[in-house]
C-alpha atoms as a PDB file:
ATOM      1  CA  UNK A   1     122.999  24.561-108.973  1.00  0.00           C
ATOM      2  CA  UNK A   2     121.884  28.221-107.970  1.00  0.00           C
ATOM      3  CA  UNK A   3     122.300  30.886-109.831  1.00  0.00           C
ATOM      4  CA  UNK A   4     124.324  32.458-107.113  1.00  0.00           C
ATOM      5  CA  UNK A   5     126.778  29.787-106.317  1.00  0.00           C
ATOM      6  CA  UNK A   6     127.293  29.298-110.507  1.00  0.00           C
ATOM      7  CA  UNK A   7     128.026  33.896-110.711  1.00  0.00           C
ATOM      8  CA  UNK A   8     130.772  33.285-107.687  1.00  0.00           C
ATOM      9  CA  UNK A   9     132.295  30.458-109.453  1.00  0.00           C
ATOM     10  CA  UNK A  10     132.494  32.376-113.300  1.00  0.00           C
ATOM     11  CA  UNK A  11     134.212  34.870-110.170  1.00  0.00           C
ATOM     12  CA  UNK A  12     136.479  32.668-109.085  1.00  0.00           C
ATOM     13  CA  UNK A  13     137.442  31.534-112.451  1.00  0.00           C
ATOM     14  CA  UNK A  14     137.641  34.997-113.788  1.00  0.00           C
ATOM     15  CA  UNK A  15     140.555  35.290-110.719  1.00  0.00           C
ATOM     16  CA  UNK A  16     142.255  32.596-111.603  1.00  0.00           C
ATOM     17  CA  UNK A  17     142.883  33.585-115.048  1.00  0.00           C
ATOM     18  CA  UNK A  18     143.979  36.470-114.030  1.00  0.00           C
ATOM     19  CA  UNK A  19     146.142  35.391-111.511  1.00  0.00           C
ATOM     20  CA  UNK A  20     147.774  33.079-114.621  1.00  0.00           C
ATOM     21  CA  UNK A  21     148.437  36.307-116.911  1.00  0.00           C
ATOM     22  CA  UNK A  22     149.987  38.443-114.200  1.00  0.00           C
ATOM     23  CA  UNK A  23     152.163  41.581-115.305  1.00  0.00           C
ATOM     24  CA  UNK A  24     155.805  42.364-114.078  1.00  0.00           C
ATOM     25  CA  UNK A  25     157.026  44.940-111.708  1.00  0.00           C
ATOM     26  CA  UNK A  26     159.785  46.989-112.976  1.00  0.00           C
ATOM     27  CA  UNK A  27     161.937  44.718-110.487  1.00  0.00           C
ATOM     28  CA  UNK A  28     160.565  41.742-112.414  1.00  0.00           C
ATOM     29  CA  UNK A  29     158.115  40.693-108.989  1.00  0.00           C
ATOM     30  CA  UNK A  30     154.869  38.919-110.687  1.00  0.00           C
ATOM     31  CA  UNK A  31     151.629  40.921-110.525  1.00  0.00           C
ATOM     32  CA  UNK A  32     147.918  41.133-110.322  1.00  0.00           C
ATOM     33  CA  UNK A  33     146.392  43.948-112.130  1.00  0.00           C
ATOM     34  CA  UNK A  34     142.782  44.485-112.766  1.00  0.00           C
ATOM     35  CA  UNK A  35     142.005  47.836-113.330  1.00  0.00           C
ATOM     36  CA  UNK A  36     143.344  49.618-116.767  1.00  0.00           C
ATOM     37  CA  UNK A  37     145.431  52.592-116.028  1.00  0.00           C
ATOM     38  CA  UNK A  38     143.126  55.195-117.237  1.00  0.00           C
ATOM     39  CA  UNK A  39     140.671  54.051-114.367  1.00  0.00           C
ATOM     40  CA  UNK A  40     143.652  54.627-111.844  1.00  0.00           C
ATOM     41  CA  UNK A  41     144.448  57.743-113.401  1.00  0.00           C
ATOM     42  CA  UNK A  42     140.811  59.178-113.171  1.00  0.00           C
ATOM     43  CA  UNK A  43     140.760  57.617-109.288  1.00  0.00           C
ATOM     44  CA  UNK A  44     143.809  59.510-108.618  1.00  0.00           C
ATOM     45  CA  UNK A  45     142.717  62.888-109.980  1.00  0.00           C
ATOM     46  CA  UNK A  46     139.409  62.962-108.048  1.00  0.00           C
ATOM     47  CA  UNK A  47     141.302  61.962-104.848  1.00  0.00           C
ATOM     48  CA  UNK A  48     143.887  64.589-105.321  1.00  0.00           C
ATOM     49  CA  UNK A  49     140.999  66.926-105.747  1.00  0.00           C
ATOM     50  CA  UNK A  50     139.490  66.113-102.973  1.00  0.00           C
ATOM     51  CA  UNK A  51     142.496  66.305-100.383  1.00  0.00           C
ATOM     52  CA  UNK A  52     142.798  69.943-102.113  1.00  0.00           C
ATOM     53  CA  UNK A  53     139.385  70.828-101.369  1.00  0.00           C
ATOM     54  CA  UNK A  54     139.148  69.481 -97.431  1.00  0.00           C
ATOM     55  CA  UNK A  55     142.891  70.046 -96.713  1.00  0.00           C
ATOM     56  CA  UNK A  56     144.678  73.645 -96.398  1.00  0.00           C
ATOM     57  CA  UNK A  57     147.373  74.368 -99.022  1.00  0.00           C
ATOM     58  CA  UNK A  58     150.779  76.063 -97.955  1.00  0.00           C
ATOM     59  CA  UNK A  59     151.140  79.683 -99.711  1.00  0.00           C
ATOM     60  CA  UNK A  60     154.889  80.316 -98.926  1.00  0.00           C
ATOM     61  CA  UNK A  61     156.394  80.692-101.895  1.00  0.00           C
ATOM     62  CA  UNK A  62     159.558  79.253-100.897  1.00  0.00           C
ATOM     63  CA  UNK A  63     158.940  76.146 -99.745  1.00  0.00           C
ATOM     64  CA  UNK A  64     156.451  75.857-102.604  1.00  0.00           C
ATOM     65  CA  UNK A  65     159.324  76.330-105.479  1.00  0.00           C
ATOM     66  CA  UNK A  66     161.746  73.924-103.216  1.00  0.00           C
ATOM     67  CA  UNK A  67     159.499  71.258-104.097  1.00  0.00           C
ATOM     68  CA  UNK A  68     158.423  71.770-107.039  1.00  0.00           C
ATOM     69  CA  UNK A  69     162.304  72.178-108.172  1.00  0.00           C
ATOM     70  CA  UNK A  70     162.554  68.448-106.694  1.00  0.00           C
ATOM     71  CA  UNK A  71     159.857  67.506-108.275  1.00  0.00           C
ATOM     72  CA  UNK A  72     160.682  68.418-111.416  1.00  0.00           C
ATOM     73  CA  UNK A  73     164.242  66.493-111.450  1.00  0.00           C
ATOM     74  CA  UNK A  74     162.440  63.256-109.793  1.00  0.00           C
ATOM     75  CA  UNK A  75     159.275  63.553-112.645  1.00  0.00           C
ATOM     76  CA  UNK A  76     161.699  63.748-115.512  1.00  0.00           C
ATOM     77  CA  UNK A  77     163.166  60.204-115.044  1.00  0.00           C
ATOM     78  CA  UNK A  78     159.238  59.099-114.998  1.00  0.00           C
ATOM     79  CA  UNK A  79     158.576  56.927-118.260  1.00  0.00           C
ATOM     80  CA  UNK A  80     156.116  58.362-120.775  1.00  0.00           C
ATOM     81  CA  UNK A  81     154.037  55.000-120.233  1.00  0.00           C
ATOM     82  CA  UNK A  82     153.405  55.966-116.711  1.00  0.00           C
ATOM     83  CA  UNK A  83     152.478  59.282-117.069  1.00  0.00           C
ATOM     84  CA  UNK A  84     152.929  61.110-120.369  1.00  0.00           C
ATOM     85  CA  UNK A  85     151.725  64.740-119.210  1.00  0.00           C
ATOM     86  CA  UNK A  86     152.511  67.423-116.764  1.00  0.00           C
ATOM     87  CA  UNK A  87     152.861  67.025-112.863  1.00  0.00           C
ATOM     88  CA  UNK A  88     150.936  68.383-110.767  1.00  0.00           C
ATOM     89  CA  UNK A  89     152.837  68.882-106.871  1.00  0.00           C
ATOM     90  CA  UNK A  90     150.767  70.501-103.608  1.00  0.00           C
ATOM     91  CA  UNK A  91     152.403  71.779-100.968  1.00  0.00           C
ATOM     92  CA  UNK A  92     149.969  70.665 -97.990  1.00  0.00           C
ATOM     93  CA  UNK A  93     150.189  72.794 -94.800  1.00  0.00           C
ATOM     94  CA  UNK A  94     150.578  69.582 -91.997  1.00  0.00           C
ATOM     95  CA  UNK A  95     152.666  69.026 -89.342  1.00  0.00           C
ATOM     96  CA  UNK A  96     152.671  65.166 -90.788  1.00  0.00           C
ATOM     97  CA  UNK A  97     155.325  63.682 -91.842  1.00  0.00           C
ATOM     98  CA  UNK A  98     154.749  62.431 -95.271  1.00  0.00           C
ATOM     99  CA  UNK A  99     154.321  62.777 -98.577  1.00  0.00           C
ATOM    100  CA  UNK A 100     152.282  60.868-101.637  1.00  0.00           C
ATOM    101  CA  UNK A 101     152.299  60.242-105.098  1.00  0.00           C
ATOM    102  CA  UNK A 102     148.771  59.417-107.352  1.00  0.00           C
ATOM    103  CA  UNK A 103     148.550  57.750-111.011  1.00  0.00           C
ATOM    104  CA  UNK A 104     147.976  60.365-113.154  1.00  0.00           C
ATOM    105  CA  UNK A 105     150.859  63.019-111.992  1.00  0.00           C
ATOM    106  CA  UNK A 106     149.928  63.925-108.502  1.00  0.00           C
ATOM    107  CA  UNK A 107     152.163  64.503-106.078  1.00  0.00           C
ATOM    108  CA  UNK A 108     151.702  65.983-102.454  1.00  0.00           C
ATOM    109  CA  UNK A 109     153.834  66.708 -99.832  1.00  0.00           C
ATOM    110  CA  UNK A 110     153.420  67.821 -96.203  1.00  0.00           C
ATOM    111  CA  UNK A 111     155.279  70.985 -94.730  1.00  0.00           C
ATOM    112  CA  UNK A 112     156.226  68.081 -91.209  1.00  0.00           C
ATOM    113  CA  UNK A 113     158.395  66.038 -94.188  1.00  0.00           C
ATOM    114  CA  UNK A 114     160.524  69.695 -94.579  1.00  0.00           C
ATOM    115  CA  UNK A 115     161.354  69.287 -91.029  1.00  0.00           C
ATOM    116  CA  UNK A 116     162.642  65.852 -91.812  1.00  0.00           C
ATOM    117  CA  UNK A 117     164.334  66.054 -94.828  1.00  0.00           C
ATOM    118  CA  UNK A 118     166.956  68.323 -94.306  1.00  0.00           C
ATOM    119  CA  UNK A 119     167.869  68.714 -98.118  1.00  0.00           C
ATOM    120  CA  UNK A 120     167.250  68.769-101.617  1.00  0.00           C
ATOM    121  CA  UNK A 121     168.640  65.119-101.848  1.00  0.00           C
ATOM    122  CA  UNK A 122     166.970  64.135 -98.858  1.00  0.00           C
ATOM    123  CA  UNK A 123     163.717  65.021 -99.856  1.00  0.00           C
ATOM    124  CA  UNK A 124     163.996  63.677-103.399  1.00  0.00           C
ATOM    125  CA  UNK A 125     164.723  60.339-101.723  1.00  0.00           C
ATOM    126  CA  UNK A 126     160.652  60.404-100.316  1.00  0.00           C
ATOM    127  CA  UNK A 127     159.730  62.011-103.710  1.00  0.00           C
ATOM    128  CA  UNK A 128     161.521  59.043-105.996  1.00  0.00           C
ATOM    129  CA  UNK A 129     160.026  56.429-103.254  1.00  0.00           C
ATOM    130  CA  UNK A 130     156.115  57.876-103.846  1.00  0.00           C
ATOM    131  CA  UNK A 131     156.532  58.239-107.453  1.00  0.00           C
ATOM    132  CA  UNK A 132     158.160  54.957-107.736  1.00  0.00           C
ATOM    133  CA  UNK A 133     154.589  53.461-106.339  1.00  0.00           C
ATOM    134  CA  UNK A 134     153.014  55.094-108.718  1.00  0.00           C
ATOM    135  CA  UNK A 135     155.586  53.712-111.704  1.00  0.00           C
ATOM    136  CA  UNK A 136     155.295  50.100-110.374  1.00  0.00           C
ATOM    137  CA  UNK A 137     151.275  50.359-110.367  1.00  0.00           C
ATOM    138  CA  UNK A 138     151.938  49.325-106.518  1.00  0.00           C
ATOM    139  CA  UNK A 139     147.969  51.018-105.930  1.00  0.00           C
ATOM    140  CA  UNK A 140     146.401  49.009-109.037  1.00  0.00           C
ATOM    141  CA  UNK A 141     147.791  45.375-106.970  1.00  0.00           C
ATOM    142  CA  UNK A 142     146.985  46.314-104.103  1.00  0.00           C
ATOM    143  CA  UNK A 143     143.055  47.164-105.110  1.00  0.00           C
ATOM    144  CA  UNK A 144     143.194  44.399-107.331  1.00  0.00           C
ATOM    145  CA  UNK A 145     143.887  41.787-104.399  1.00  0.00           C
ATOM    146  CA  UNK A 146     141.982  43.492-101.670  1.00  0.00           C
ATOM    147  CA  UNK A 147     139.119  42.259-104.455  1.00  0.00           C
ATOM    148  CA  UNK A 148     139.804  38.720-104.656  1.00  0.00           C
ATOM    149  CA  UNK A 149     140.561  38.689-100.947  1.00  0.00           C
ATOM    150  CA  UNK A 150     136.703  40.473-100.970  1.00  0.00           C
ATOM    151  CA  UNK A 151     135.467  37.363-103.080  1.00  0.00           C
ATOM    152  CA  UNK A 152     137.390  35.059-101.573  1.00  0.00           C
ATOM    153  CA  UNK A 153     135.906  35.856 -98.062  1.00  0.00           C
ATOM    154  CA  UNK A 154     132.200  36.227 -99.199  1.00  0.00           C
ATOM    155  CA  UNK A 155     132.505  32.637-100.962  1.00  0.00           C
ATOM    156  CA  UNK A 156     133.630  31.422 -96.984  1.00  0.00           C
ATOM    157  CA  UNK A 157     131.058  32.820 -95.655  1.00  0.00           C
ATOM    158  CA  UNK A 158     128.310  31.462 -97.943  1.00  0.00           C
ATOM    159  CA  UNK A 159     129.858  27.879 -97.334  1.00  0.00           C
ATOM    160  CA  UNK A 160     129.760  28.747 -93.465  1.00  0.00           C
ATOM    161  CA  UNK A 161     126.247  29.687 -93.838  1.00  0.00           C
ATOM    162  CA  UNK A 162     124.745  26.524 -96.035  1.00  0.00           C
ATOM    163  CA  UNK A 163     126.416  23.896 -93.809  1.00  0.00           C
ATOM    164  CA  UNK A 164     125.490  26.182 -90.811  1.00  0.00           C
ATOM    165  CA  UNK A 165     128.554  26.051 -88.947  1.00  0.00           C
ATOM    166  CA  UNK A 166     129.013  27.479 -85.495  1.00  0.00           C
ATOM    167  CA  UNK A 167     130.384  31.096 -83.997  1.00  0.00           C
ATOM    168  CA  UNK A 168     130.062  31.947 -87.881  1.00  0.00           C
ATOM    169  CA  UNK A 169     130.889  35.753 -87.125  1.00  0.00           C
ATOM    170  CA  UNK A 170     134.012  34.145 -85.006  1.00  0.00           C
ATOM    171  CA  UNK A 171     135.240  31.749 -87.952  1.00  0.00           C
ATOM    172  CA  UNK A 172     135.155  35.019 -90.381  1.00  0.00           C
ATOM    173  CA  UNK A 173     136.917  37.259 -88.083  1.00  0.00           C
ATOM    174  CA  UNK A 174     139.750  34.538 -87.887  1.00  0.00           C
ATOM    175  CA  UNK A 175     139.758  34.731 -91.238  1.00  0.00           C
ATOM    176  CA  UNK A 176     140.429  38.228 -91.856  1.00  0.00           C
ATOM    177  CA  UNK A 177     142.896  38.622 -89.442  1.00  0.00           C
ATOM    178  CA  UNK A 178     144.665  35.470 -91.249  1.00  0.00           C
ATOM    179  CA  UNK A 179     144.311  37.913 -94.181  1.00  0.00           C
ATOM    180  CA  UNK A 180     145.691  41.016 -93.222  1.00  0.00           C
ATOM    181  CA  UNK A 181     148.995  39.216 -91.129  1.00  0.00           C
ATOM    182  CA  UNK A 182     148.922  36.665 -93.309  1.00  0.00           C
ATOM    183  CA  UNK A 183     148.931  38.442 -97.212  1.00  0.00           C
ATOM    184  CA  UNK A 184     148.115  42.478 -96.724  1.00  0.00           C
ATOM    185  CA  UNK A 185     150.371  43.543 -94.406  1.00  0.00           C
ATOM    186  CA  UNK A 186     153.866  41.162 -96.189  1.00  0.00           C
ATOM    187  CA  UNK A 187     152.656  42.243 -99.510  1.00  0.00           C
ATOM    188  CA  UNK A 188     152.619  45.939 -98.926  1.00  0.00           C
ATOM    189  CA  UNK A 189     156.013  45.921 -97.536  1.00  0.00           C
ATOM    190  CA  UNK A 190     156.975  44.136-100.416  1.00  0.00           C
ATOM    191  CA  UNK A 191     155.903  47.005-102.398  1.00  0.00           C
ATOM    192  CA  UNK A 192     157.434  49.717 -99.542  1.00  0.00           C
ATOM    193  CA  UNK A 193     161.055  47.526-100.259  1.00  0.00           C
ATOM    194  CA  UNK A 194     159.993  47.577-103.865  1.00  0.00           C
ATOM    195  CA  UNK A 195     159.779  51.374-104.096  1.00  0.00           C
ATOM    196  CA  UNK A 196     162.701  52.031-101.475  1.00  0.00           C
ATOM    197  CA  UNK A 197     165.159  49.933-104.989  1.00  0.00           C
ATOM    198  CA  UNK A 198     162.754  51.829-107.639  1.00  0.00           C
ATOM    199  CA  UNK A 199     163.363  55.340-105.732  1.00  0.00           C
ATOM    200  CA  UNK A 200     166.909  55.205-104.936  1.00  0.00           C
ATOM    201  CA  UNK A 201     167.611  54.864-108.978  1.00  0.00           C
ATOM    202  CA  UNK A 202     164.895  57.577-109.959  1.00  0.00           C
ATOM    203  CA  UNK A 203     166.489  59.748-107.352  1.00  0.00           C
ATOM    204  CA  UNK A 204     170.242  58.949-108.961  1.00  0.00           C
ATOM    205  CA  UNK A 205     169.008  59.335-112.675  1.00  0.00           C
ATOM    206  CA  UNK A 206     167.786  62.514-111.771  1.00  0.00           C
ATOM    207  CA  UNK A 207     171.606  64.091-109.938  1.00  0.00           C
ATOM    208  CA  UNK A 208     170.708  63.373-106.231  1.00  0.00           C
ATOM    209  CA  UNK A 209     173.498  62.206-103.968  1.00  0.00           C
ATOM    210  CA  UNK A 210     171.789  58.637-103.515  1.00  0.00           C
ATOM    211  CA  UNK A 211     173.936  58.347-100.244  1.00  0.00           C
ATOM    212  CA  UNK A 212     171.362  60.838 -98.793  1.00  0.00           C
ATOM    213  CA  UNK A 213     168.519  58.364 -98.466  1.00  0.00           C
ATOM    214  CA  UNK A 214     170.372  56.331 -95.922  1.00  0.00           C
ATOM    215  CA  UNK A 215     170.550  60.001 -93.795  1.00  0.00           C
ATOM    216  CA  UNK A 216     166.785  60.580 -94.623  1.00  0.00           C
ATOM    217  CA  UNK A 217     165.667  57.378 -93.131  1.00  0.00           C
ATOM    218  CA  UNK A 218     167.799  57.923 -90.063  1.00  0.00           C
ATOM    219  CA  UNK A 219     166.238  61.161 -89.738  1.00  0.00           C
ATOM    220  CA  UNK A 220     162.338  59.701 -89.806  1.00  0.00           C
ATOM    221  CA  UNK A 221     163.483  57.146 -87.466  1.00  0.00           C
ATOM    222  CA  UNK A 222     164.256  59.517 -85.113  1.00  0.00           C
ATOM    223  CA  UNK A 223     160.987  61.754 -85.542  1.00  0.00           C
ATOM    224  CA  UNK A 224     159.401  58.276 -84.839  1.00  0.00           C
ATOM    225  CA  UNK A 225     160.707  58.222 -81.347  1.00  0.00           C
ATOM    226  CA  UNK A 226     160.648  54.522 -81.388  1.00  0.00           C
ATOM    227  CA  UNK A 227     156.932  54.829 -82.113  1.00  0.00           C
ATOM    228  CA  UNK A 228     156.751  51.407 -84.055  1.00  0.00           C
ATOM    229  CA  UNK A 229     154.973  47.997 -84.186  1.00  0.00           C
ATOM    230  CA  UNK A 230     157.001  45.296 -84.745  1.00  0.00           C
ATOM    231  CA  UNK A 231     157.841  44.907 -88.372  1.00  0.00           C
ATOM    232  CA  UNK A 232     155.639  41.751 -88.875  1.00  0.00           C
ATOM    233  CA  UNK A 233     152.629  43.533 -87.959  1.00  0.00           C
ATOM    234  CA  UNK A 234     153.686  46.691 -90.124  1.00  0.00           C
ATOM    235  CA  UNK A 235     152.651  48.152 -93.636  1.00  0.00           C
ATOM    236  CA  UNK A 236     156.206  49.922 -93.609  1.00  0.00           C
ATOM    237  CA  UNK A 237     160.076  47.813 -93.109  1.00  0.00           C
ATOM    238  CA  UNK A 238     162.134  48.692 -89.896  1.00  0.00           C
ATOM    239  CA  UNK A 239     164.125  51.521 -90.614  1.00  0.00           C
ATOM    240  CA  UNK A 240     167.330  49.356 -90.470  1.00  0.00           C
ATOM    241  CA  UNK A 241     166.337  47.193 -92.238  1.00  0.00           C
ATOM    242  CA  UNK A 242     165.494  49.124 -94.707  1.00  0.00           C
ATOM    243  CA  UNK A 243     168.379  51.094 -94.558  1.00  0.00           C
ATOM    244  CA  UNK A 244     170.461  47.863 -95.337  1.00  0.00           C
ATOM    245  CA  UNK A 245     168.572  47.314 -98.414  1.00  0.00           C
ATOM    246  CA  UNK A 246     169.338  50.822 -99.741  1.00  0.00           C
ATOM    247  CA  UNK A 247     172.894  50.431 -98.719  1.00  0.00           C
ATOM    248  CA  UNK A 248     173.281  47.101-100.301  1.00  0.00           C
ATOM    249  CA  UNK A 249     171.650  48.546-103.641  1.00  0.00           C
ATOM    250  CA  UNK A 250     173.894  51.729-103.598  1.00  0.00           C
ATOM    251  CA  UNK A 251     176.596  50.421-106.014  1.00  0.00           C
ATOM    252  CA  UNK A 252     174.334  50.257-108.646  1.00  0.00           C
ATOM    253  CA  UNK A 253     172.450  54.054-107.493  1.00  0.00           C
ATOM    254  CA  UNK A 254     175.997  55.692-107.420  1.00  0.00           C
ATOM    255  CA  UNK A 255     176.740  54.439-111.064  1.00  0.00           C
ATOM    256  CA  UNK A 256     173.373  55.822-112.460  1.00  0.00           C
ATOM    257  CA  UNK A 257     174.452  59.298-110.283  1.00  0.00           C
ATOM    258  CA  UNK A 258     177.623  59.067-112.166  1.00  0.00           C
ATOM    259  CA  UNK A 259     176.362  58.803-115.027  1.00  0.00           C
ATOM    260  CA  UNK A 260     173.125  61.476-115.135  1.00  0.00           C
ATOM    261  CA  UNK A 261     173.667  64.660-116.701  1.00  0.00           C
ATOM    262  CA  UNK A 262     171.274  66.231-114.353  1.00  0.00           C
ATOM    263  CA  UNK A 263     172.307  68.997-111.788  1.00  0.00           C
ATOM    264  CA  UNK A 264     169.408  69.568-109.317  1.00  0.00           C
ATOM    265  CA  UNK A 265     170.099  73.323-107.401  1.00  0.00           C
ATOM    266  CA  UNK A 266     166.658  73.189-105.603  1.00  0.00           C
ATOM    267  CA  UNK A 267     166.762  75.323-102.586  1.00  0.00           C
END
């Protein structure tokens, strides 16, 4: 046997063991994790350098201090585990409408997302959902099966290639489309729903009105303009649907509300 074919097998192997010892989700979803957090961390620091350095950074105080006050209520609820330091949150000068969240306590938002959110609720909704990727490791599983997908592809095409089968380049291409319908695109809006449940607690823990979230998602529906693929061909849920899943889960979000001792005056 070549040495080749023997180094993808150990791969394969290697996967497959992994695949057996998977890690939980906060939710209690099965996992695949590769990389060791420090790694993410130290990926998500030279990232968030990066965007700093190519990227222009707001300079109005207010809007700066608005969320950072946010910030700071959402980043409390954050487990030591995940991140046992201190945050640090951008302010971004873009019309987009978005915001992030990186392992090791970045956070960025876009001035378009203040358009949007038309609150300090409303915005702590996005800020719980991006940090709640970050608390559910949602970037380690995705890297980590974007490499066995890598392995598993390469392995195809070396078969393809020994038994010399025709329209090779065609056959692959099939394949990765299969791929990214068939396991990328499901899986991360398993982790999008995933972070929606995470979010709408962090948000609650931390005083937010957890009904908010249900307005917020209205809202970036309509800044959409019914600019959307259909959801089986999307990263991200509908927006009804996922506004059925946060209203279904909003028993449980009021009750944590009820319950926090935190009173956010972010403004």
């Amino acid at each position: 046997m070549k040495l080749k074919s023997i180094t993808k097998i150990a791969l394969i192997s290697a996967c497959i063991s992994a695949l057996l010892s998977c890690a939980q989700s906060p939710t209690g979803r099965n996992q695949l994790k590769l990389f060791s957090s420090a790694q993410l961390a130290n990926m998500g620091t030279q990232a968030f350098d990066s965007m700093k350095a190519e990227q222009d950074v707001s300079k109005k105080p207010v809007q700066n201090q608005f969320v950072s006050c946010v910030a700071q209520y959402i980043t409390a609820q954050v487990p030591k585990t995940v991140y046992d330091g201190e945050w640090e949150v951008v302010v971004f000068d873009d019309d987009q409408v978005n915001a992030f969240a990186l392992p090791g306590g970045k956070i960025g938002v876009y001035t378009g997302l203040l358009k949007v959110a038309e609150n300090q609720h409303q915005l702590a909704a996005v800020m719980g959902h991006e940090v709640a990727h970050v608390i559910a490791e949602h970037g380690n599983e995705r890297m980590s099966n974007s490499a066995l997908i890598g392995i598993g592809m390469d392995v195809a095409n070396s078969v393809m290639e020994s038994n010399q089968v025709a329209n090779n380049q065609m056959l692959m291409a099939a394949i990765g489309l299969g791929v990214q319908v068939g396991v990328q695109l499901p899986f991360s809006r398993t982790h999008e729903t995933e972070a929606d449940i995470i979010g709408l607690e962090l948000m609650a823990k931390a005083g937010f009105k957890p009904e908010e979230s249900v307005k917020l998602w209205q809202n970036m529906d309509k800044a959409s303009g019914g600019n959307r693929q259909p959801e089986f061909l999307s990263t991200h849920p509908l927006p009804q649907n996922r506004i059925q899943k946060l209203r279904s889960h909003m028993g449980v979000a009021n009750q944590f509300a009820r319950q926090s001792s935190a009173k956010p005056n972010c403004s």
